[in-house]
C-alpha atoms as a PDB file:
ATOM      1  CA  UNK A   1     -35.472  36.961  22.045  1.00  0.00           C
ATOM      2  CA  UNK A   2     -33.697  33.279  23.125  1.00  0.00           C
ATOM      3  CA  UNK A   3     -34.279  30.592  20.952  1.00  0.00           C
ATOM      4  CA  UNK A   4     -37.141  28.482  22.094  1.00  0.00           C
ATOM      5  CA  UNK A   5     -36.960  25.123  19.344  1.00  0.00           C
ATOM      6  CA  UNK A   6     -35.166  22.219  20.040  1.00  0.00           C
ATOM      7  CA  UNK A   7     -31.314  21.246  19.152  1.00  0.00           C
ATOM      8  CA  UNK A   8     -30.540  18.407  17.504  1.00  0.00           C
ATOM      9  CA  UNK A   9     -27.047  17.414  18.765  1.00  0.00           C
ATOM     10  CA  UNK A  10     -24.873  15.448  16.029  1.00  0.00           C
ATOM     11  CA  UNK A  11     -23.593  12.288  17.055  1.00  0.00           C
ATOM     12  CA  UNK A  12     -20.310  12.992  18.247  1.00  0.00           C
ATOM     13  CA  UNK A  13     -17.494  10.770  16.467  1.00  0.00           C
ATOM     14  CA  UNK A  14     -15.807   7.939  18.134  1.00  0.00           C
ATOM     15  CA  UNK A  15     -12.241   7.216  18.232  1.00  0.00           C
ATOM     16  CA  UNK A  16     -11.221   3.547  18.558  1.00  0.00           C
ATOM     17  CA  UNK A  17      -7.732   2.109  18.599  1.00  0.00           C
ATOM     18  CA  UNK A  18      -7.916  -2.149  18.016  1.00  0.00           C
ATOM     19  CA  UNK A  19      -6.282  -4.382  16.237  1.00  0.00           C
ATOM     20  CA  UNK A  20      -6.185  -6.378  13.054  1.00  0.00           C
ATOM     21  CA  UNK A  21      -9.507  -4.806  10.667  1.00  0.00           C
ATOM     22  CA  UNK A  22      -9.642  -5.986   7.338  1.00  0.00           C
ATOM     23  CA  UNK A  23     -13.127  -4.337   6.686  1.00  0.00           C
ATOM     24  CA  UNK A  24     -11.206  -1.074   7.980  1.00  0.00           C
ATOM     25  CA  UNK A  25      -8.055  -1.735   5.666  1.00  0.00           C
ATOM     26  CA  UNK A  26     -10.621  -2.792   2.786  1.00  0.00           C
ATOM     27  CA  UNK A  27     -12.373   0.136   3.108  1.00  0.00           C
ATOM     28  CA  UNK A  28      -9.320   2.478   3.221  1.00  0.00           C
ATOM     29  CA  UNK A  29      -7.916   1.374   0.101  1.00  0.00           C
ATOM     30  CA  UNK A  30     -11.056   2.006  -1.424  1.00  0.00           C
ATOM     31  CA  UNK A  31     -11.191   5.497  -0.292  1.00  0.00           C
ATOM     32  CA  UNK A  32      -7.187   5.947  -0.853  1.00  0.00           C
ATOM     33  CA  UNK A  33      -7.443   4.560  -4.622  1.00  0.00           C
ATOM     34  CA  UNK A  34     -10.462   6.608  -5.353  1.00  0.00           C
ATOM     35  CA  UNK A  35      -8.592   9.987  -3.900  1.00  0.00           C
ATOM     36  CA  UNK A  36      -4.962   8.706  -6.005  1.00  0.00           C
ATOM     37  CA  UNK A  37      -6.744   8.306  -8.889  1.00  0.00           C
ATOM     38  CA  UNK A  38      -8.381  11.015  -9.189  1.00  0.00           C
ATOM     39  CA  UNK A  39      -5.358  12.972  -8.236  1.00  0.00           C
ATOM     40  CA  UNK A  40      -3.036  11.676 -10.946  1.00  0.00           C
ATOM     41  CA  UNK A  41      -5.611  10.424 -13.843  1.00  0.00           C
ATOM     42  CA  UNK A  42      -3.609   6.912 -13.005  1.00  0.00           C
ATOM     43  CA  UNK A  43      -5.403   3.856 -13.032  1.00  0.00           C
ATOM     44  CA  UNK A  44      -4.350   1.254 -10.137  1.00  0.00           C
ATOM     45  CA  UNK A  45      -3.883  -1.792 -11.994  1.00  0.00           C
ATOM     46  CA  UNK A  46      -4.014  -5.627 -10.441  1.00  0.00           C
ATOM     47  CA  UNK A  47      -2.193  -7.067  -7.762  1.00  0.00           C
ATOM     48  CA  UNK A  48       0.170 -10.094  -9.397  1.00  0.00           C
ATOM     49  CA  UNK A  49       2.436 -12.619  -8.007  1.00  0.00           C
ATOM     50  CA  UNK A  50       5.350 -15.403  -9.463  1.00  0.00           C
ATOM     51  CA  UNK A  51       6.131 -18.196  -7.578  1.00  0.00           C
ATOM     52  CA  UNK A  52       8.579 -21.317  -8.322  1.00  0.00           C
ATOM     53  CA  UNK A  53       7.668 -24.260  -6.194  1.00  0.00           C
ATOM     54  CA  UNK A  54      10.137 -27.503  -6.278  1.00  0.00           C
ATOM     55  CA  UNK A  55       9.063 -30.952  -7.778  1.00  0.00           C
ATOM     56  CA  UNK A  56       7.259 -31.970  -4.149  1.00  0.00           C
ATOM     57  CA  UNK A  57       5.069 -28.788  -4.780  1.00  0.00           C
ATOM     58  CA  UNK A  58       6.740 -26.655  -2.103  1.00  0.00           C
ATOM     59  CA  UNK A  59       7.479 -22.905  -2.528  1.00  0.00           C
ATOM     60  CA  UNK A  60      10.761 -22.266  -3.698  1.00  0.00           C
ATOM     61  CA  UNK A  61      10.327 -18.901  -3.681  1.00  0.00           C
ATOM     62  CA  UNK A  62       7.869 -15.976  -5.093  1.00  0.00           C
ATOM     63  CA  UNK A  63       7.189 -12.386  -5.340  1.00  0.00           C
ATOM     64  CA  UNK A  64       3.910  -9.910  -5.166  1.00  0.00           C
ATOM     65  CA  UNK A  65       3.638  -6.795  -6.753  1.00  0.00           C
ATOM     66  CA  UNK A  66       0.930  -4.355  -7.699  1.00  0.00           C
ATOM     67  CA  UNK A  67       0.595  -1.071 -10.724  1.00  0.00           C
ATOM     68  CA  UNK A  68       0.005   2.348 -10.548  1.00  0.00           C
ATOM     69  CA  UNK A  69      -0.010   3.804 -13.939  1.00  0.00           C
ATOM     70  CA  UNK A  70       3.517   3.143 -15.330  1.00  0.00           C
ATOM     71  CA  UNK A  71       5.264   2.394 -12.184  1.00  0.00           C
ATOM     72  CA  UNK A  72       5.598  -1.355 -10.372  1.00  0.00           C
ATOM     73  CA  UNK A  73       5.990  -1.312  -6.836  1.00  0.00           C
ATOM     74  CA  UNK A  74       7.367  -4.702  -5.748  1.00  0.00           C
ATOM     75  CA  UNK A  75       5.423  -5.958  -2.019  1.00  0.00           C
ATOM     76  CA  UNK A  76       7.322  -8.858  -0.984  1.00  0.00           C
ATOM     77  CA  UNK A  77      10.273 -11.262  -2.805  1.00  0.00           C
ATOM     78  CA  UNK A  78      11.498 -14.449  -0.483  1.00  0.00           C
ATOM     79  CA  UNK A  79      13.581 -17.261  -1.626  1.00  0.00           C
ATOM     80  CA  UNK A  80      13.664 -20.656   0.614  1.00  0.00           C
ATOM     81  CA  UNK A  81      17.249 -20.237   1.861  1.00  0.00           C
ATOM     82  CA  UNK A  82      18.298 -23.682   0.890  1.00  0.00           C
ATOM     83  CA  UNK A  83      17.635 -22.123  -2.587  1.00  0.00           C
ATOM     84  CA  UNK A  84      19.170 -18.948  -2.827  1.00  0.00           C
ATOM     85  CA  UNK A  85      22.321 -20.018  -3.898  1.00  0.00           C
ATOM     86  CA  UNK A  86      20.688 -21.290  -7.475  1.00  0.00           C
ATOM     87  CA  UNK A  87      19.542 -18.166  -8.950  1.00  0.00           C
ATOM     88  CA  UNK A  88      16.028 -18.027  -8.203  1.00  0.00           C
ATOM     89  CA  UNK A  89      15.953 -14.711  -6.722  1.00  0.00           C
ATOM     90  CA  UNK A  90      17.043 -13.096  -9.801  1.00  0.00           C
ATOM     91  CA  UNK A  91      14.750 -15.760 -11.895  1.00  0.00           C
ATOM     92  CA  UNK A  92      11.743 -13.999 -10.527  1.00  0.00           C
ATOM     93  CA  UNK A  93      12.651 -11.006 -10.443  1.00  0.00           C
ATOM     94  CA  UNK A  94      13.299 -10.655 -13.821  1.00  0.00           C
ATOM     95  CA  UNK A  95       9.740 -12.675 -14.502  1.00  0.00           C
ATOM     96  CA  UNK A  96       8.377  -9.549 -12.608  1.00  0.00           C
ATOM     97  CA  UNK A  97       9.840  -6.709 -14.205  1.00  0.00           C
ATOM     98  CA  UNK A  98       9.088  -8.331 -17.636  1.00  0.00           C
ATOM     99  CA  UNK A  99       5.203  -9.063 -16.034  1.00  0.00           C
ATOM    100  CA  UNK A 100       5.512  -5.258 -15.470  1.00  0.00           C
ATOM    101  CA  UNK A 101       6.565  -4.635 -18.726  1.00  0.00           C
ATOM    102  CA  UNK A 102       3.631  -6.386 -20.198  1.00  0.00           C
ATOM    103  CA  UNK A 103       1.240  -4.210 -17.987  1.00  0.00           C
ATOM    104  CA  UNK A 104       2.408  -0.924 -19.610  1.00  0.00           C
ATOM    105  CA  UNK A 105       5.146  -0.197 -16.462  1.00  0.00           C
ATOM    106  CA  UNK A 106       8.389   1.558 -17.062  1.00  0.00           C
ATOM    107  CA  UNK A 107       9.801   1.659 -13.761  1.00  0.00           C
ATOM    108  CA  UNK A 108       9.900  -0.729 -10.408  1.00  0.00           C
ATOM    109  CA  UNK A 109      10.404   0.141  -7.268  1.00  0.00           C
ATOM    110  CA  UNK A 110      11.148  -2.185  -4.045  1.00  0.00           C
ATOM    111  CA  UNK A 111      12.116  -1.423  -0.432  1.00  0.00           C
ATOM    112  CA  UNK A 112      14.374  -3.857   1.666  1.00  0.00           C
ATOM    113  CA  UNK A 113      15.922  -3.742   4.594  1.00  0.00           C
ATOM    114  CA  UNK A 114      19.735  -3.067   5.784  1.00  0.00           C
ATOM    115  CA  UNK A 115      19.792  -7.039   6.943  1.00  0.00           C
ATOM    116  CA  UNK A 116      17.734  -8.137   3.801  1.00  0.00           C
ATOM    117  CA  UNK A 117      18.698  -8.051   0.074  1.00  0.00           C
ATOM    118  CA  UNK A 118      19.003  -4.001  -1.253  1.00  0.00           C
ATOM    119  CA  UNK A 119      22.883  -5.669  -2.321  1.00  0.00           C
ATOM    120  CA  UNK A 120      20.452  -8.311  -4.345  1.00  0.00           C
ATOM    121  CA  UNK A 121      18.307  -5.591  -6.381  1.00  0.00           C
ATOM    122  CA  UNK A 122      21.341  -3.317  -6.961  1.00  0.00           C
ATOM    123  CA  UNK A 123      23.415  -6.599  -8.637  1.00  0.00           C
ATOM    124  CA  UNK A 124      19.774  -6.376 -10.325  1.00  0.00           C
ATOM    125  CA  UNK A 125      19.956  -2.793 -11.423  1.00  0.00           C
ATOM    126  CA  UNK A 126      18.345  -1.390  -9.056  1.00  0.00           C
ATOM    127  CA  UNK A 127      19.284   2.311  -7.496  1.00  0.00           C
ATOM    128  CA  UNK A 128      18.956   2.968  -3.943  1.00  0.00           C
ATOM    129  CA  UNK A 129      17.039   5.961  -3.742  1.00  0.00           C
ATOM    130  CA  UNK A 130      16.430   6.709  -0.309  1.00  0.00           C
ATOM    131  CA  UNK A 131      17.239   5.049   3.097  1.00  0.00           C
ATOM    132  CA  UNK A 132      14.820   5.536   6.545  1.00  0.00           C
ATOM    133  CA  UNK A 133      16.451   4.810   9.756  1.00  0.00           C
ATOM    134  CA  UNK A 134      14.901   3.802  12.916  1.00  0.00           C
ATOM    135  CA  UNK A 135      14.757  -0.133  11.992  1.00  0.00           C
ATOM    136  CA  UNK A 136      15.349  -2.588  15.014  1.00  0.00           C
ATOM    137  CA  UNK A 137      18.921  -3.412  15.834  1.00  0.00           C
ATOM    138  CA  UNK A 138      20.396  -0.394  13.918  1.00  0.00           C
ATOM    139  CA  UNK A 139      19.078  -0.875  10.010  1.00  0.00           C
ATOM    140  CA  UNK A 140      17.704   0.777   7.840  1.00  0.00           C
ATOM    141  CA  UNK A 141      14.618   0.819   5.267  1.00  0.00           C
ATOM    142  CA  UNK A 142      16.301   1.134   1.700  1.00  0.00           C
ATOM    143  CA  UNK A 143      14.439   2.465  -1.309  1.00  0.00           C
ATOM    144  CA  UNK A 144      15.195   0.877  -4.636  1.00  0.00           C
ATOM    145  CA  UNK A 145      14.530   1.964  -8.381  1.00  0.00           C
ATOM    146  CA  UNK A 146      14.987   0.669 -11.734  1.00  0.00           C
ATOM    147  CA  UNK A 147      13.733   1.696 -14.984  1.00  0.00           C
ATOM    148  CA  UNK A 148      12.682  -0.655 -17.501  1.00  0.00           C
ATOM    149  CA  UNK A 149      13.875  -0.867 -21.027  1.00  0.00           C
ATOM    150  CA  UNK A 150      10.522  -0.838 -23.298  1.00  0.00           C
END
């Protein structure tokens, strides 16, 4: 005997390709952090920054980071380059790992490219741990680690 009710046909999903979508991105990290922390029983911790700015309140330099559990991962680090030559860069990044510290981390890690600083984080003690090629003009993405002392 054929079927004689009505069929309710699902919506049918809709793939979109656009640009910039912070509500998108907002939403998932929110679903990302949820899955992550319920993978590993580790808490995401805050988002923090250091920044030195010069007498005329301009930005010397600075650094953002953000904690998983024990580990740091280091976002971005930029020093003006008419101030790179004073020390700054490692200024900071000591404030960070020491920040880090403070927030229960025992290790740091950083990515930087062939034409950046990895030289910088490795005077630093830093340990390249893996490189990814493919980066315009011929570099290379190079992963960094250090472990804190605690």
């Amino acid at each position: 005997m054929p079927y004689s009710g009505s069929v309710t046909a699902e919506p049918s999903p809709i793939l979109t390709v656009g640009g910039d979508d912070r509500e998108l991105e907002q939403r998932l990290d929110r679903e990302l952090t949820a899955f992550n922390e319920a993978a590993t029983g580790a808490i995401y911790g805050d988002s923090f920054s250091v920044k030195v700015v010069d007498d005329d309140g301009e930005l010397v330099g600075g650094l953002t980071a953000w904690t998983w559990g024990t580990q740091c991962v280091i976002s971005l680090l930029w020093v003006r380059e008419d101030s790179r030559a004073h020390g700054w860069g490692g200024e900071i990044l000591k404030a960070a790992e020491l920040e880090a510290g403070r927030r229960g981390c025992d290790q740091v890690v950083v990515s930087s490219y062939t034409f950046q600083a990895p030289g910088f984080y490795q005077r630093n003690g830093y340990a390249e741990i893996s490189r990814v090629p493919g980066v315009p003009g011929g570099h290379e993405d190079v992963y960094l680690f250090k472990r804190l002392e605690t």
